[in-house]
PDB file of N, CA and C in Angstrom:
ATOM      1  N   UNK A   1       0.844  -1.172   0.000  1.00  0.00           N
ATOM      2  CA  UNK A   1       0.000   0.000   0.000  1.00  0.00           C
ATOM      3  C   UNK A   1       0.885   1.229   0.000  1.00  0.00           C
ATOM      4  N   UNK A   2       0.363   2.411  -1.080  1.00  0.00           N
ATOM      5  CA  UNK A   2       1.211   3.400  -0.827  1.00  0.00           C
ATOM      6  C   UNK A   2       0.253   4.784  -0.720  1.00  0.00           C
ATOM      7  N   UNK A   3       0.433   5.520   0.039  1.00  0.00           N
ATOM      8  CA  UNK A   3      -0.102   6.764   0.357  1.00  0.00           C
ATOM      9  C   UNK A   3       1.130   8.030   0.240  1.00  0.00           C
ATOM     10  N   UNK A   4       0.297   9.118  -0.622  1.00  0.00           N
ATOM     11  CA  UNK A   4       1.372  10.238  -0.406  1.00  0.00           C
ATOM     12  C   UNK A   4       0.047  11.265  -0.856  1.00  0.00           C
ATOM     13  N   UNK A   5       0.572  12.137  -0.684  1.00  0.00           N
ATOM     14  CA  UNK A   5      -0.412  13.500  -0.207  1.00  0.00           C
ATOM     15  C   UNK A   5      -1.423  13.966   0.553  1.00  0.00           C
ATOM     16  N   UNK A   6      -2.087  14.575  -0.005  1.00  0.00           N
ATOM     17  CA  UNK A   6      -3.296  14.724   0.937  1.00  0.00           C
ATOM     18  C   UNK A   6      -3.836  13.729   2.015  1.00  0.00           C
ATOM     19  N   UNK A   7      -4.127  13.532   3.436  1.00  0.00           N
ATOM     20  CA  UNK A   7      -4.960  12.745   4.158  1.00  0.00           C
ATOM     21  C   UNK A   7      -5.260  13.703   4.885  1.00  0.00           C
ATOM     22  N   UNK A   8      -5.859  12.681   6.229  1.00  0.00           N
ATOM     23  CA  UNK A   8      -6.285  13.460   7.461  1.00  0.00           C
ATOM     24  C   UNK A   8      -6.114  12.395   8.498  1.00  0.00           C
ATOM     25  N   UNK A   9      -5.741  12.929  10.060  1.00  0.00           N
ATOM     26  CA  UNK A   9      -5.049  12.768  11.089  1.00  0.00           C
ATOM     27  C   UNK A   9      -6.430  12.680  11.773  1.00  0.00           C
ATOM     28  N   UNK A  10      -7.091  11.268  12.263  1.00  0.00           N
ATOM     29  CA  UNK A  10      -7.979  10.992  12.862  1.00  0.00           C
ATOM     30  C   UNK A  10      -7.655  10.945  14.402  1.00  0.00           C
ATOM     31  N   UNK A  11      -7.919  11.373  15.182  1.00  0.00           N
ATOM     32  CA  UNK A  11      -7.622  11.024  16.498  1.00  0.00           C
ATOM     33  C   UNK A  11      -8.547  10.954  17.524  1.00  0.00           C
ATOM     34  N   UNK A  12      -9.115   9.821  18.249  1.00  0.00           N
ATOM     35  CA  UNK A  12      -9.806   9.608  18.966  1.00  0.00           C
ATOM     36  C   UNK A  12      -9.402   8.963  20.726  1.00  0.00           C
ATOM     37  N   UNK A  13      -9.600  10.035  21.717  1.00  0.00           N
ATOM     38  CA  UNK A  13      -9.812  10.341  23.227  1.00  0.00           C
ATOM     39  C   UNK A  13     -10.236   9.570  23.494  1.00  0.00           C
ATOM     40  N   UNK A  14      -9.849   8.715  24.450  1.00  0.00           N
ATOM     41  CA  UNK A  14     -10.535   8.238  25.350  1.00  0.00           C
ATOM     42  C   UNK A  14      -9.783   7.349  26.669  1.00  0.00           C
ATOM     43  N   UNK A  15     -10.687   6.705  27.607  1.00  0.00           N
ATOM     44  CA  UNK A  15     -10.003   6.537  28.790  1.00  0.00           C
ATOM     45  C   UNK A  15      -8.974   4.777  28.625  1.00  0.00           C
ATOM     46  N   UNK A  16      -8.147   4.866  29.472  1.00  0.00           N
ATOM     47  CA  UNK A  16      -7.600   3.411  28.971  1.00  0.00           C
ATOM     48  C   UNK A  16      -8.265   2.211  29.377  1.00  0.00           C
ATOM     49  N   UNK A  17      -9.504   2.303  30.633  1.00  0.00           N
ATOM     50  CA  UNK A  17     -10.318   1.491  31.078  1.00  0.00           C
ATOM     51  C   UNK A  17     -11.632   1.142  30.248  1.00  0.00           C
ATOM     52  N   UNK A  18     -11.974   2.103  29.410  1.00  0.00           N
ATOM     53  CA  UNK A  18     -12.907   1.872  28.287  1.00  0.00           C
ATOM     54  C   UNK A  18     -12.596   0.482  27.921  1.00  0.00           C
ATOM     55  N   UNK A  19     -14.249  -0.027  28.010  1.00  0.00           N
ATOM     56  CA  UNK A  19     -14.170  -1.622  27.758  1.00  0.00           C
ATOM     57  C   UNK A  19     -15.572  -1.705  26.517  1.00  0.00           C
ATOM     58  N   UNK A  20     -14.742  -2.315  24.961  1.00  0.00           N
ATOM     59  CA  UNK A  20     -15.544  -2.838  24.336  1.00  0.00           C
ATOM     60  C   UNK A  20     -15.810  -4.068  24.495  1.00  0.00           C
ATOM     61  N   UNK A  21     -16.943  -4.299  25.420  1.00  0.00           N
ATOM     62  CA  UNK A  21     -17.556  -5.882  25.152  1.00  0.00           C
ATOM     63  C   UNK A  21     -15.793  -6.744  26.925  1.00  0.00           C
ATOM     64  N   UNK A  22     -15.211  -7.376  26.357  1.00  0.00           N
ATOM     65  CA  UNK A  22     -14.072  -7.847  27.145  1.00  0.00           C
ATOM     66  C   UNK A  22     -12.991  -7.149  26.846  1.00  0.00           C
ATOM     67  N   UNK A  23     -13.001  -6.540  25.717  1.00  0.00           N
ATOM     68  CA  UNK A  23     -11.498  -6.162  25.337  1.00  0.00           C
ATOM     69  C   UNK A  23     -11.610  -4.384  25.381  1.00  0.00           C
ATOM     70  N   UNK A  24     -10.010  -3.930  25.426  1.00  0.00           N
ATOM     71  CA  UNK A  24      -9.932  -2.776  25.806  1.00  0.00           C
ATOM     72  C   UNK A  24     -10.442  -1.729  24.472  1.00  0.00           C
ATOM     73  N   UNK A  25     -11.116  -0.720  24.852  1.00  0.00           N
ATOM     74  CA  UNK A  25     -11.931  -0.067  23.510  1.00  0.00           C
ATOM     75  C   UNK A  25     -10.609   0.290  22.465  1.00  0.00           C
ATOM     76  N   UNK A  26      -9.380   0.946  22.914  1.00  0.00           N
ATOM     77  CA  UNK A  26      -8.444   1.231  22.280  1.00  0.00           C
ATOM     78  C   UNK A  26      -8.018   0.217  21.505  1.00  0.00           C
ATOM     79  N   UNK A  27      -7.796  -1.100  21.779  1.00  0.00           N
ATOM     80  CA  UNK A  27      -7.617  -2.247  21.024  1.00  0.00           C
ATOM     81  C   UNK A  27      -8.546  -2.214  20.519  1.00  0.00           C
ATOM     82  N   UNK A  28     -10.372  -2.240  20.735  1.00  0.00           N
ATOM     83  CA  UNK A  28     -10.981  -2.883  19.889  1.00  0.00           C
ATOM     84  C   UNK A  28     -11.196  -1.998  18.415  1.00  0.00           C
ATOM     85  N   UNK A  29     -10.864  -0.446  18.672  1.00  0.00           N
ATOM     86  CA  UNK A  29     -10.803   0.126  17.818  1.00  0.00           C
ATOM     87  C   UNK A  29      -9.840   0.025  16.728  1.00  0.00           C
ATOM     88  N   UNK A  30      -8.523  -0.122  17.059  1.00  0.00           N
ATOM     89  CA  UNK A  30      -7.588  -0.353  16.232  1.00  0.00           C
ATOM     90  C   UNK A  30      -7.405  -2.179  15.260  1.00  0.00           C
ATOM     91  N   UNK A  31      -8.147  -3.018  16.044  1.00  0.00           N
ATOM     92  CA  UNK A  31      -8.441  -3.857  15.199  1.00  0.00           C
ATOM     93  C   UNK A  31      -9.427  -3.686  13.911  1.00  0.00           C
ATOM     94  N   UNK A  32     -10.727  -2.926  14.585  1.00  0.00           N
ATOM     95  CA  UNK A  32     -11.441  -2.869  13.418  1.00  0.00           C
ATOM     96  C   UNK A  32     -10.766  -2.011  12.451  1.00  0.00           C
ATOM     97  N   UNK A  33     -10.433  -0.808  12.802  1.00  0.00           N
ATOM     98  CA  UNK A  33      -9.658  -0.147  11.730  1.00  0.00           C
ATOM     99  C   UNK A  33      -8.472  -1.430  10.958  1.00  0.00           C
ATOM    100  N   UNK A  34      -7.880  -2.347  11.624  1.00  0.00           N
ATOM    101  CA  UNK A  34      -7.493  -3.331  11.007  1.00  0.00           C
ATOM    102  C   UNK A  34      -8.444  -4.052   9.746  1.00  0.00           C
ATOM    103  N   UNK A  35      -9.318  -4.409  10.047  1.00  0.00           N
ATOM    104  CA  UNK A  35     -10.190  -4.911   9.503  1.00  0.00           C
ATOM    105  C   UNK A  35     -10.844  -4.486   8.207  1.00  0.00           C
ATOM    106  N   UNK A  36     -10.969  -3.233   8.570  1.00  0.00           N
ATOM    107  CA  UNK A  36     -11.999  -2.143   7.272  1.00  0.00           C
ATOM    108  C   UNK A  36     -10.155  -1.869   6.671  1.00  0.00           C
ATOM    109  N   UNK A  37      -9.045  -2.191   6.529  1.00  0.00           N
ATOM    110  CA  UNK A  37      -8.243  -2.104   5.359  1.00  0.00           C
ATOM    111  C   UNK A  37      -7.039  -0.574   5.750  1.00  0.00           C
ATOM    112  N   UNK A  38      -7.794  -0.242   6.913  1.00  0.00           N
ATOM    113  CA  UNK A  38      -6.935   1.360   6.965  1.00  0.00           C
ATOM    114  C   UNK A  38      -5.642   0.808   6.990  1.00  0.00           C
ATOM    115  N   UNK A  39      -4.806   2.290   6.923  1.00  0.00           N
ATOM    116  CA  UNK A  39      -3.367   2.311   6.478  1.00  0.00           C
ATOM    117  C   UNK A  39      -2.912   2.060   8.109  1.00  0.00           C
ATOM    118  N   UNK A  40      -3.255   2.184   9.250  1.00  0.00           N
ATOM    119  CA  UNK A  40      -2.414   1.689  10.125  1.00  0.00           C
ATOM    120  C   UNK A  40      -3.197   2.625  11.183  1.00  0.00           C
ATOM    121  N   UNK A  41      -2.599   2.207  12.674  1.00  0.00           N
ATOM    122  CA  UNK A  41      -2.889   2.944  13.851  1.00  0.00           C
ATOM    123  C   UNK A  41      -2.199   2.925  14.493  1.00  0.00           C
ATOM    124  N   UNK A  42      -2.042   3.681  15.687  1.00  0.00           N
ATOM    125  CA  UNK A  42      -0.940   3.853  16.647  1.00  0.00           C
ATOM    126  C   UNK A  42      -1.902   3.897  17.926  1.00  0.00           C
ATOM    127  N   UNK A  43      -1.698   3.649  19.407  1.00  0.00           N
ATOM    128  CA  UNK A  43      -2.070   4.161  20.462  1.00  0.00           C
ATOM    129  C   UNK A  43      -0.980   4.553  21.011  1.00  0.00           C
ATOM    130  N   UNK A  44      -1.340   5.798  21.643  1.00  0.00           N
ATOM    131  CA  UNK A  44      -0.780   6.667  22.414  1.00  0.00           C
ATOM    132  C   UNK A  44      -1.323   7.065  24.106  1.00  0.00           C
ATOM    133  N   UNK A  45      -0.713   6.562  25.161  1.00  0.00           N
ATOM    134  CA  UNK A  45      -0.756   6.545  26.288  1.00  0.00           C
ATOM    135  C   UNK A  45      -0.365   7.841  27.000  1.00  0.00           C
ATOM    136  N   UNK A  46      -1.365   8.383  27.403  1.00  0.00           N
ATOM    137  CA  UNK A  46      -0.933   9.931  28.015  1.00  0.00           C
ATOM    138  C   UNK A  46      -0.358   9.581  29.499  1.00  0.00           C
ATOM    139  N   UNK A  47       0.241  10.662  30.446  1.00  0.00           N
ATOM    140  CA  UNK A  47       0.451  10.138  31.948  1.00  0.00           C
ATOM    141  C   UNK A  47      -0.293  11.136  32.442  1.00  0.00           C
ATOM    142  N   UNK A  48      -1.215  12.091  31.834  1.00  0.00           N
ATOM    143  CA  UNK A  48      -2.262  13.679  32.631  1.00  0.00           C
ATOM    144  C   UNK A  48      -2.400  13.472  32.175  1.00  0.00           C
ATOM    145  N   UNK A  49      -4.311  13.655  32.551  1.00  0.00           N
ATOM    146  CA  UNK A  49      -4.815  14.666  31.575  1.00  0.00           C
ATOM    147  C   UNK A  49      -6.322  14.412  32.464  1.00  0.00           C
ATOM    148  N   UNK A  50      -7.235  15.296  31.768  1.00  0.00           N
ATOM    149  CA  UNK A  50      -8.459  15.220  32.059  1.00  0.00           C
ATOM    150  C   UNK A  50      -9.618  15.714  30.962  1.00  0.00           C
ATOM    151  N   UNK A  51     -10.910  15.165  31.252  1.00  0.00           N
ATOM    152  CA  UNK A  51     -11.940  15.257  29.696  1.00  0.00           C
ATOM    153  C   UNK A  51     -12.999  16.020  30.482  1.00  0.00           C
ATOM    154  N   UNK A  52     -14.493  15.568  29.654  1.00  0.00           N
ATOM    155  CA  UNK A  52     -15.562  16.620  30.415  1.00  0.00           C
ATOM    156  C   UNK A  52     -16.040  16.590  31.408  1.00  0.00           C
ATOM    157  N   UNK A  53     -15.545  15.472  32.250  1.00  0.00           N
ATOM    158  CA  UNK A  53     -15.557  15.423  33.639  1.00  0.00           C
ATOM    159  C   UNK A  53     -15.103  15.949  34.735  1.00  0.00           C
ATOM    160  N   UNK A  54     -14.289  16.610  34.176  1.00  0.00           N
ATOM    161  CA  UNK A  54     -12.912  17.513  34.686  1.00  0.00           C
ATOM    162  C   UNK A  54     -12.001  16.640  35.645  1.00  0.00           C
ATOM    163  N   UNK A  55     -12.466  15.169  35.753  1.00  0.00           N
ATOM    164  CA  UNK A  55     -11.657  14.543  36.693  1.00  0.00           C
ATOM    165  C   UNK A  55     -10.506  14.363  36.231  1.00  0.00           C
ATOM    166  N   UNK A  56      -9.256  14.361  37.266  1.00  0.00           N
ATOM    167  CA  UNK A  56      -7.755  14.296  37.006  1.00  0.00           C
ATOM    168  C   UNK A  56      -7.375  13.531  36.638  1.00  0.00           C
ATOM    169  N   UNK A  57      -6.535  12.685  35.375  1.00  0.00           N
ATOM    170  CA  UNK A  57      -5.990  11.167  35.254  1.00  0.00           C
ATOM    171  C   UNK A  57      -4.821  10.894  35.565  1.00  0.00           C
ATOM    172  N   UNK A  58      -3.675  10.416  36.212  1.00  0.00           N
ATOM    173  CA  UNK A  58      -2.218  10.807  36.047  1.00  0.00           C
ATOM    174  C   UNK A  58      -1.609   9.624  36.681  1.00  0.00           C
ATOM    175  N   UNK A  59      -0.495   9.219  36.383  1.00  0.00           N
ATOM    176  CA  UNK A  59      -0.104   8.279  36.226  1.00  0.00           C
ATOM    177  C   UNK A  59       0.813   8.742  37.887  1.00  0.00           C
ATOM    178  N   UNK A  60       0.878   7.315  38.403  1.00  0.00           N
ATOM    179  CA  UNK A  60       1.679   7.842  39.962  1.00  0.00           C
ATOM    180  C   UNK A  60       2.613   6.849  40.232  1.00  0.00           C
ATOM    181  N   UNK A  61       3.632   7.233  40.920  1.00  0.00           N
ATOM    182  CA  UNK A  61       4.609   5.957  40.926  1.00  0.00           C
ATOM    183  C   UNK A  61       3.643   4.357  41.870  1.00  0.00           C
ATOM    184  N   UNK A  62       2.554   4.826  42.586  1.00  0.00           N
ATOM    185  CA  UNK A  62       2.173   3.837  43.334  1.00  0.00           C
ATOM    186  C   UNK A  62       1.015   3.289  43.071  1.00  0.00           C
ATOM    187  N   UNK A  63       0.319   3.899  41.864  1.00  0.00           N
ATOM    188  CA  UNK A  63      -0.609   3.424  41.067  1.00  0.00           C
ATOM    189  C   UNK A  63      -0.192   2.181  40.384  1.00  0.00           C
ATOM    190  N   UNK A  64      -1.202   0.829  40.678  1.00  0.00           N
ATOM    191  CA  UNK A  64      -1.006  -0.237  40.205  1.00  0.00           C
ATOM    192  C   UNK A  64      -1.981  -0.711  38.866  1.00  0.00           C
ATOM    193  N   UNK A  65      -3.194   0.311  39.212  1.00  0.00           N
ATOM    194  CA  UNK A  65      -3.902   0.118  37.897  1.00  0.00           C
ATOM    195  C   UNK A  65      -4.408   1.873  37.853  1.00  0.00           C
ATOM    196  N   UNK A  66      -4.401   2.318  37.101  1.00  0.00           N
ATOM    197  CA  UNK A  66      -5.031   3.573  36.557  1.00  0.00           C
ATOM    198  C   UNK A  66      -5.996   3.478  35.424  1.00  0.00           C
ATOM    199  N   UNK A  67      -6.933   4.549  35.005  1.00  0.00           N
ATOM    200  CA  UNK A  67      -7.560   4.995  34.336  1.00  0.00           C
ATOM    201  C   UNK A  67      -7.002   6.327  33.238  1.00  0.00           C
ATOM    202  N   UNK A  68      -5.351   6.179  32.831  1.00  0.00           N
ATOM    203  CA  UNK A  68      -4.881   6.934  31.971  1.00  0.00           C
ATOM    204  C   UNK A  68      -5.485   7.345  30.787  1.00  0.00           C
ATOM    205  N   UNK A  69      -5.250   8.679  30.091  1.00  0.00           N
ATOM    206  CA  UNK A  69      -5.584   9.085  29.210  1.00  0.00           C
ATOM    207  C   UNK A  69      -5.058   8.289  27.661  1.00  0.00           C
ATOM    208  N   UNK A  70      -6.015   7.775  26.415  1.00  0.00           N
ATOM    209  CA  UNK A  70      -5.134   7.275  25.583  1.00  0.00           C
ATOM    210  C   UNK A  70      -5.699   7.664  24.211  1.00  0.00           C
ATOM    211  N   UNK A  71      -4.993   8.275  23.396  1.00  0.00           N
ATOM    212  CA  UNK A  71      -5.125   8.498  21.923  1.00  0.00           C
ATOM    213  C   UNK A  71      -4.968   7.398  21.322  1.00  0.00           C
ATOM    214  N   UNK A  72      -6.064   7.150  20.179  1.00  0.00           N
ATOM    215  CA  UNK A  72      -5.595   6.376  19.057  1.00  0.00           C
ATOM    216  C   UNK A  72      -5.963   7.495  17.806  1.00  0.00           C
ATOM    217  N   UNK A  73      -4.713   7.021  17.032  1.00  0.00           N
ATOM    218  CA  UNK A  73      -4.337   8.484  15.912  1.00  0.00           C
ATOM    219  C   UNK A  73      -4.139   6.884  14.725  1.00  0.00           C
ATOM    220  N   UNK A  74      -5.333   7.638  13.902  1.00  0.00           N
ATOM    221  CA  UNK A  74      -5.071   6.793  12.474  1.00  0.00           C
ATOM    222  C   UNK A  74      -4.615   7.944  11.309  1.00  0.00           C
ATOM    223  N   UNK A  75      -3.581   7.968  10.242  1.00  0.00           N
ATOM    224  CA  UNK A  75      -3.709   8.587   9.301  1.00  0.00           C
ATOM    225  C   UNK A  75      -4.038   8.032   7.711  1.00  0.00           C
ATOM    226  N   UNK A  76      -4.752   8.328   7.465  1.00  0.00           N
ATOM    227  CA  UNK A  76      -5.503   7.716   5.825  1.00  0.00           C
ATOM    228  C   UNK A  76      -6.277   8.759   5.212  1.00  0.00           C
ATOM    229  N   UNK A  77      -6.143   8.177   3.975  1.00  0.00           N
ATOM    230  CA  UNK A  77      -7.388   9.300   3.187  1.00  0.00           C
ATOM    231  C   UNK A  77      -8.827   9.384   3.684  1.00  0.00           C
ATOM    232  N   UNK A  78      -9.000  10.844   3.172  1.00  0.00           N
ATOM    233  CA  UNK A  78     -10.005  11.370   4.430  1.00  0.00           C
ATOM    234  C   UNK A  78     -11.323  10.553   3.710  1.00  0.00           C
ATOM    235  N   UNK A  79     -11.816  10.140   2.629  1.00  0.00           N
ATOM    236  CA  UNK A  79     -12.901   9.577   2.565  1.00  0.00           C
ATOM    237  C   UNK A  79     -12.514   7.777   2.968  1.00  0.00           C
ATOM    238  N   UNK A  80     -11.652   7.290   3.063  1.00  0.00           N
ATOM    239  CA  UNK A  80     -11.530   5.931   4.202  1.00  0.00           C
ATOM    240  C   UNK A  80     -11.943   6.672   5.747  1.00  0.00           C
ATOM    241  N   UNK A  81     -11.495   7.357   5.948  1.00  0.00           N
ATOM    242  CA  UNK A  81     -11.349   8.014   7.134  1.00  0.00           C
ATOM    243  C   UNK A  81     -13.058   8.083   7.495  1.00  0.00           C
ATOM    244  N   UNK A  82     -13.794   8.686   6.836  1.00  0.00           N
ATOM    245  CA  UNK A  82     -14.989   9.576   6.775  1.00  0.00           C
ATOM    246  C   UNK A  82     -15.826   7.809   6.809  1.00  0.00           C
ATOM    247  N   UNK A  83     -15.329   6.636   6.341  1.00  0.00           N
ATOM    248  CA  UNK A  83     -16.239   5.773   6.172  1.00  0.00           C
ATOM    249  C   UNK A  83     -16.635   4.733   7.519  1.00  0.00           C
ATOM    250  N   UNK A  84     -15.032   5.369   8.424  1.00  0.00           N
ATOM    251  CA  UNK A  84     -14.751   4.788   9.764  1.00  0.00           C
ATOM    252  C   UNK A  84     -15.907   5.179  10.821  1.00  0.00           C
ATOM    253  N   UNK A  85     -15.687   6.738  10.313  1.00  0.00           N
ATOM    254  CA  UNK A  85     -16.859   7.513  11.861  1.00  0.00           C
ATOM    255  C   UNK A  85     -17.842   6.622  11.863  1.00  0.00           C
ATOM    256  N   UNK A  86     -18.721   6.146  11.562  1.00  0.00           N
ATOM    257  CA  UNK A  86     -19.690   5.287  11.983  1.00  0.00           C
ATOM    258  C   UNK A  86     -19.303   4.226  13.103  1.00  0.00           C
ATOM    259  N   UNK A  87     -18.100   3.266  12.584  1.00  0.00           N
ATOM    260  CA  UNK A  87     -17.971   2.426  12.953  1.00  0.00           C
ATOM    261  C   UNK A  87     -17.236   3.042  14.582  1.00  0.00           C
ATOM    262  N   UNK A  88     -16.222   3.939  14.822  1.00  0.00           N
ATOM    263  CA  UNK A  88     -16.101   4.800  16.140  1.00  0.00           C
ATOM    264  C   UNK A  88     -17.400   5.186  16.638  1.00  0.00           C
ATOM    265  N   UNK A  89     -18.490   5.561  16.058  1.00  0.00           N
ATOM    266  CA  UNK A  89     -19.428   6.233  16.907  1.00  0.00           C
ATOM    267  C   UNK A  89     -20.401   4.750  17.630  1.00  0.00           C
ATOM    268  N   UNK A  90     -20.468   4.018  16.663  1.00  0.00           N
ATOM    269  CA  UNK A  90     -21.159   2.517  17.404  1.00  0.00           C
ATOM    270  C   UNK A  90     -20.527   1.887  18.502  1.00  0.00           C
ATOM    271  N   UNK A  91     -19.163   1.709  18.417  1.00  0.00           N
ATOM    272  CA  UNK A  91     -18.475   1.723  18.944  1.00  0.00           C
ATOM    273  C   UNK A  91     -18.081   2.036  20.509  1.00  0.00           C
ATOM    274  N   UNK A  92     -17.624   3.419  20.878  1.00  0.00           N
ATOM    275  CA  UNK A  92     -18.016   3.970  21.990  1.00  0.00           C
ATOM    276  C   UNK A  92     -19.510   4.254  22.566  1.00  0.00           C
ATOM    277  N   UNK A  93     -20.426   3.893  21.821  1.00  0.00           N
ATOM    278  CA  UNK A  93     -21.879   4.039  22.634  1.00  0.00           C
ATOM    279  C   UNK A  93     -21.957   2.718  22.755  1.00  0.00           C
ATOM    280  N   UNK A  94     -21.417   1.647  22.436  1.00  0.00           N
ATOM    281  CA  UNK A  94     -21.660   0.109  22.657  1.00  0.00           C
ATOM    282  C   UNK A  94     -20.817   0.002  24.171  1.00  0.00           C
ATOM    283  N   UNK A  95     -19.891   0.830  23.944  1.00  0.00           N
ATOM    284  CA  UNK A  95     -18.754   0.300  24.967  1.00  0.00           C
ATOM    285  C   UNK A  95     -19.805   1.665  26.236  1.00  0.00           C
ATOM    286  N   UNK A  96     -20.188   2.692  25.843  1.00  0.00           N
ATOM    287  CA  UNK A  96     -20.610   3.609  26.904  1.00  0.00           C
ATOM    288  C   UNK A  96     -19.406   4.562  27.414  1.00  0.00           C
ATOM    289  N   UNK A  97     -18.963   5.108  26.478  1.00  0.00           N
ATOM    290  CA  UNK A  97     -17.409   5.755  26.860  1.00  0.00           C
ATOM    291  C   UNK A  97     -18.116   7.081  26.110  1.00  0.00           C
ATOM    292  N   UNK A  98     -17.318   8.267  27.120  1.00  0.00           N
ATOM    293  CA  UNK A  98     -17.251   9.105  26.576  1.00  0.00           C
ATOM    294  C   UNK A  98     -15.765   9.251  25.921  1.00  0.00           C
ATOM    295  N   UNK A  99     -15.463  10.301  25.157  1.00  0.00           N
ATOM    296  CA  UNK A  99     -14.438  10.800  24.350  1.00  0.00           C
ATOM    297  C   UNK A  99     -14.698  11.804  23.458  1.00  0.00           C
ATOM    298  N   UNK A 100     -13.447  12.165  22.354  1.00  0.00           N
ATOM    299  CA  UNK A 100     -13.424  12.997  21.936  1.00  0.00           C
ATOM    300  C   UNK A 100     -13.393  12.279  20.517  1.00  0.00           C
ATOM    301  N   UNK A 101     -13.321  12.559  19.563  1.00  0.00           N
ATOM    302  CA  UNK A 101     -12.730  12.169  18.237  1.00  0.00           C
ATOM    303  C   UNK A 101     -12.762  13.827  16.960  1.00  0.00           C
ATOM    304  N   UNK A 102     -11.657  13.558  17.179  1.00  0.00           N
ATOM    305  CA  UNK A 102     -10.698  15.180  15.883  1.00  0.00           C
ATOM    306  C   UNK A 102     -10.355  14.438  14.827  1.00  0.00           C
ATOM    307  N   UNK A 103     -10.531  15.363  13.728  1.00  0.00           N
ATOM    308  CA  UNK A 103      -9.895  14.845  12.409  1.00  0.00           C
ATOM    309  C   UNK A 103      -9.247  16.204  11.624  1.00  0.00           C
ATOM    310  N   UNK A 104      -8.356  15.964  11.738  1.00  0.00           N
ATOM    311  CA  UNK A 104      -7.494  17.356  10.962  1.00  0.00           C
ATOM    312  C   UNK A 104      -6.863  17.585   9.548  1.00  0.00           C
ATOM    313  N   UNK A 105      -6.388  17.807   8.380  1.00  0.00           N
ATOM    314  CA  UNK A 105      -5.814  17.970   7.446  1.00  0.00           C
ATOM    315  C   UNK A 105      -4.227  17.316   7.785  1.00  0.00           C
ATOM    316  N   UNK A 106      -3.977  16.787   7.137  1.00  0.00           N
ATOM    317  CA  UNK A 106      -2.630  15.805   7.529  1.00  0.00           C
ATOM    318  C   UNK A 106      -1.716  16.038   5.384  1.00  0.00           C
ATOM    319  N   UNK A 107      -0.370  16.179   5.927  1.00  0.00           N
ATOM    320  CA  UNK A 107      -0.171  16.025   4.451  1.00  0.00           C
ATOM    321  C   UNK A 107       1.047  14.681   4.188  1.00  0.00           C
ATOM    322  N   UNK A 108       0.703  13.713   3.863  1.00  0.00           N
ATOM    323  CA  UNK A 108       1.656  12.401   3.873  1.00  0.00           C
ATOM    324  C   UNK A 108       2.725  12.574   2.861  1.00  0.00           C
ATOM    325  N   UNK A 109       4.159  12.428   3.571  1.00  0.00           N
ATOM    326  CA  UNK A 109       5.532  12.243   2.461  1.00  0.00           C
ATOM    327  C   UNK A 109       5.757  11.035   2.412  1.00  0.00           C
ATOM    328  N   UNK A 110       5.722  10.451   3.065  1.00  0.00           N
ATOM    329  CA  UNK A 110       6.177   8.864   2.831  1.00  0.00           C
ATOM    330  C   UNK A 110       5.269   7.993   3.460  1.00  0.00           C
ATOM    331  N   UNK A 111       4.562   7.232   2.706  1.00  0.00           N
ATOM    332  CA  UNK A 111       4.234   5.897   3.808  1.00  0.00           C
ATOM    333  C   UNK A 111       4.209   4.335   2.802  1.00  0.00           C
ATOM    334  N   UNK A 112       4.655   3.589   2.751  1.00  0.00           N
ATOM    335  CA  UNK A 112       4.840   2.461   2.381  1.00  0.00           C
ATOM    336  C   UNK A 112       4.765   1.144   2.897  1.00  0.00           C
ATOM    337  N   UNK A 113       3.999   0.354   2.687  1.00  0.00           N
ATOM    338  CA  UNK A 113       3.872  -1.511   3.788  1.00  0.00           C
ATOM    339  C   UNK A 113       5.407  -1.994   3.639  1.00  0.00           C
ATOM    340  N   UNK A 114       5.031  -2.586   4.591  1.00  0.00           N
ATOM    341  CA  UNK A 114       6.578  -2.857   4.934  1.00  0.00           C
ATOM    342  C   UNK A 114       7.304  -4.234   4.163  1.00  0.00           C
ATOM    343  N   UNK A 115       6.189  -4.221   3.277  1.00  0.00           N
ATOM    344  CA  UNK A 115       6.729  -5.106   1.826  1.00  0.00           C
ATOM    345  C   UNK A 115       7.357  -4.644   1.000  1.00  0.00           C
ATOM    346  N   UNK A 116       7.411  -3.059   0.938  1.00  0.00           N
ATOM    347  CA  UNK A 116       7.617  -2.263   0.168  1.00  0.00           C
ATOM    348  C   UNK A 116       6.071  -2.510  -1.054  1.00  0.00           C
ATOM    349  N   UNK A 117       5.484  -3.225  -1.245  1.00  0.00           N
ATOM    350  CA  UNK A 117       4.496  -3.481  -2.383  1.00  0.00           C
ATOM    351  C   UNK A 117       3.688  -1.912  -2.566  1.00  0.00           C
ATOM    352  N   UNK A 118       3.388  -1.435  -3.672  1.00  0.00           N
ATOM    353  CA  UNK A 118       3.163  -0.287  -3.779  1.00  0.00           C
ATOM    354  C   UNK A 118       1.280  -0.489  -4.384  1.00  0.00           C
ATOM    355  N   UNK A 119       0.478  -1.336  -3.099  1.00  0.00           N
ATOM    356  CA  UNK A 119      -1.015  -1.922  -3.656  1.00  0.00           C
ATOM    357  C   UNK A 119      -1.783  -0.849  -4.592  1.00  0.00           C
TER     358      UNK A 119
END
């Protein structure tokens, strides 16, 4: 698969205890985005932060389990992108999570599978 120019930078908030079904929502999201073909995902583990709850999240040396803040950031073309929101919005109301989800203008120089295969 090869991508270059134009996309957009999907990024979707939410808590690391968010539970789809047994599994963690951040995983279950990034599988399906597996699934529907996207170009890839990342999660990102915050150590602060707080959402519309205003409650504090933060990571402590004596904290054995927390409720940390965690991004998952997909970048792909914005109409793959645009075909996902559904599947995020079912998603977190299945699981009962609040969050955020941003999508911004992204401009891609390089991205290539690590086959190099240019699909």
């Amino acid at each position: 698969m090869r991508i270059e120019g134009d996309a957009v930078l999907l990024r979707v908030f939410i808590g690391e205890s968010d539970k789809h079904g047994h599994m963690a929502l951040y995983e279950a999201l990034i599988r399906e985005a597996r699934s529907q073909g996207l170009a890839g995902a990342t999660v990102l583990r915050g150590i602060c932060g707080y959402g519309a709850s205003s409650r504090m999240r933060q990571a402590k040396v004596l904290d054995l389990s927390s409720d940390l803040p965690v991004v998952v950031e997909i970048i792909e073309r914005e109409e793959r992108v645009d075909g996902f929101l559904p599947t995020i919005d079912r998603m977190m109301e299945e699981a009962n999570s609040g969050g955020f989800v941003t999508m911004e203008k992204a401009h891609v120089v390089r991205y290539f599978s690590e086959s190099g295969d240019s699909d």
